[in-house]
C-alpha atoms as a PDB file:
ATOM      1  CA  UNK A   1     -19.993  14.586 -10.117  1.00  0.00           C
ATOM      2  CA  UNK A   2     -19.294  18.306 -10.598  1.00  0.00           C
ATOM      3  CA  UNK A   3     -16.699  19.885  -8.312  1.00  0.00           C
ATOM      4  CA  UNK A   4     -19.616  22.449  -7.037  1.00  0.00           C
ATOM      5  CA  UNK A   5     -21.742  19.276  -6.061  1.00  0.00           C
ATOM      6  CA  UNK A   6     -18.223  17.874  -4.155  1.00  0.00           C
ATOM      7  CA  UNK A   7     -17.655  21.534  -2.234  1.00  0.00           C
ATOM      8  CA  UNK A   8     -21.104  21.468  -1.060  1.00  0.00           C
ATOM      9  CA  UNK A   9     -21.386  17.771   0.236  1.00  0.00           C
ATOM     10  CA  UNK A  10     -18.198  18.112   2.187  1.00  0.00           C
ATOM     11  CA  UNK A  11     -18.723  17.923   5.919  1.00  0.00           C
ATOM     12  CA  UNK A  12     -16.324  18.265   8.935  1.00  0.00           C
ATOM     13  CA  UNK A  13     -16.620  14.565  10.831  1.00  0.00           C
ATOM     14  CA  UNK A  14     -15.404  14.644  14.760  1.00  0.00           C
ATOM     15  CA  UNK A  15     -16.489  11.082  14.999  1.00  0.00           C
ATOM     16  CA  UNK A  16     -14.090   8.271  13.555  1.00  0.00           C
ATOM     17  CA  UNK A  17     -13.739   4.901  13.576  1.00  0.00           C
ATOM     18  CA  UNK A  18     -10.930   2.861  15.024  1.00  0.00           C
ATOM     19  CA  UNK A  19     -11.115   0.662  11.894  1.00  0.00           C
ATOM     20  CA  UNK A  20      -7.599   0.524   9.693  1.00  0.00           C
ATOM     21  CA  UNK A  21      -8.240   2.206   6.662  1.00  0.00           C
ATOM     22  CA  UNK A  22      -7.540   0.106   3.476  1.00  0.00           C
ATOM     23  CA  UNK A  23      -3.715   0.837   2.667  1.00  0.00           C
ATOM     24  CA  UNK A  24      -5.426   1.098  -1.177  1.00  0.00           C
ATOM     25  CA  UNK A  25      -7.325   3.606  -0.039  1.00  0.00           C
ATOM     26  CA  UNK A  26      -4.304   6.114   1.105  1.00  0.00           C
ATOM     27  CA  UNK A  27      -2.415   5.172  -1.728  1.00  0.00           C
ATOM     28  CA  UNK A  28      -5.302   6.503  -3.976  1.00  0.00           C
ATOM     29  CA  UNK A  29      -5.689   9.527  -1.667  1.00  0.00           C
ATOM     30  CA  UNK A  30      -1.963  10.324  -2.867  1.00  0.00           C
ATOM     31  CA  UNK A  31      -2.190   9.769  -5.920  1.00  0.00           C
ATOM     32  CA  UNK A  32      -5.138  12.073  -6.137  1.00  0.00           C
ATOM     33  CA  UNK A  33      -3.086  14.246  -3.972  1.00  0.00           C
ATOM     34  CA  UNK A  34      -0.378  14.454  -6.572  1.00  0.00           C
ATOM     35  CA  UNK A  35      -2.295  15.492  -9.451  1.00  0.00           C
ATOM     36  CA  UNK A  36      -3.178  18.718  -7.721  1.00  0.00           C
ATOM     37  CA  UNK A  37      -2.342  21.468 -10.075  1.00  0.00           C
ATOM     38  CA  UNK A  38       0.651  23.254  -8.895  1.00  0.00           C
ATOM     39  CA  UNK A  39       2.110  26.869  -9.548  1.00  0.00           C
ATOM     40  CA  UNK A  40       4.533  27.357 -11.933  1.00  0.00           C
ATOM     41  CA  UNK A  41       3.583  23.322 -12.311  1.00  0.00           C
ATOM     42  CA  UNK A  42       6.525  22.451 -10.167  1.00  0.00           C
ATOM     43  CA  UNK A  43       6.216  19.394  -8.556  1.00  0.00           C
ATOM     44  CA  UNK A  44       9.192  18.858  -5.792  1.00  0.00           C
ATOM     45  CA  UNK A  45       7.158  17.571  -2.895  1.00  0.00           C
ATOM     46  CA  UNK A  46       7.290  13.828  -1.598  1.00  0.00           C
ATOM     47  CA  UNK A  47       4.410  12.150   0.202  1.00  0.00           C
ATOM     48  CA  UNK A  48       6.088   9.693   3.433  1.00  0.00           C
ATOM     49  CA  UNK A  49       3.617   7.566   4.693  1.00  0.00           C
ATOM     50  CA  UNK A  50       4.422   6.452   8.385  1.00  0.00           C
ATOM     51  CA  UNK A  51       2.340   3.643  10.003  1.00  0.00           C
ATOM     52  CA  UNK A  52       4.838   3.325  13.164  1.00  0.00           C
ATOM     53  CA  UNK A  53       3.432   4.270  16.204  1.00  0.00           C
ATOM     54  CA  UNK A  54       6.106   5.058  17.980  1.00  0.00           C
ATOM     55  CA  UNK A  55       7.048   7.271  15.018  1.00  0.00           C
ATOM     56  CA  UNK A  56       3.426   8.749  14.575  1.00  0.00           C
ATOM     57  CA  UNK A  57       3.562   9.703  18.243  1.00  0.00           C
ATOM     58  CA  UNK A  58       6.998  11.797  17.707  1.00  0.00           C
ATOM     59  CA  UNK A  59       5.340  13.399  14.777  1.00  0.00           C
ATOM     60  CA  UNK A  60       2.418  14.500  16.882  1.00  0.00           C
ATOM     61  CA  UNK A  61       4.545  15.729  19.937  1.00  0.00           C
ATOM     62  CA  UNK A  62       6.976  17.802  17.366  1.00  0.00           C
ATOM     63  CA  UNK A  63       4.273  19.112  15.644  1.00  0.00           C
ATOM     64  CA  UNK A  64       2.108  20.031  18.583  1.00  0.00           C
ATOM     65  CA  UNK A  65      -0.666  18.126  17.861  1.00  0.00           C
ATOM     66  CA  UNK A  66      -1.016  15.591  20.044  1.00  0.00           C
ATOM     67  CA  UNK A  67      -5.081  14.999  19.497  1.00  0.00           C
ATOM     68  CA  UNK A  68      -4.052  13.312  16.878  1.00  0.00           C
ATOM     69  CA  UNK A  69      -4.261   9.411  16.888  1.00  0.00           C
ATOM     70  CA  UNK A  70      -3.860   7.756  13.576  1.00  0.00           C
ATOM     71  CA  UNK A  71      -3.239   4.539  12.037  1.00  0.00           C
ATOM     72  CA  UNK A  72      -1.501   6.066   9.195  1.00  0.00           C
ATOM     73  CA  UNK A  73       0.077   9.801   8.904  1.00  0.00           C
ATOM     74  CA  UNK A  74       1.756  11.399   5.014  1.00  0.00           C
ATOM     75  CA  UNK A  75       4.146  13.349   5.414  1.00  0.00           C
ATOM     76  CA  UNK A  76       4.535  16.119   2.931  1.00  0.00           C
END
């Protein structure tokens, strides 16, 4: 698929499941996330991936974004 085909299928979605994603799945979302070309190609950034809720819910509060309800958060 071309990247111009990818830009104009993306969609916003306000409706999600309460399904656990496939850990796979976010570990292939990194990885993808990793290969992003970077300036200067400097690559010092680390990728935490929290699945605590307790944790997630400290995240959320800190952050100021407490709509957010998540199985899994990265941390960059």
């Amino acid at each position: 698929m071309k990247f111009d085909d990818v830009i104009n299928l993306r969609k916003s979605s306000r409706k999600f499941s309460s399904k656990r994603p496939k850990w796979q799945d976010i570990i292939e979302a990194v990885n993808f996330a990793r290969k992003v070309p970077l300036a200067g190609n400097l690559c010092n950034f680390k990728f935490i991936i929290v699945d605590n809720s307790e944790i997630i819910a400290n995240i959320t509060k800190a952050c100021q974004q407490d709509f957010v309800h998540a199985h899994y958060v990265v941390v960059v």
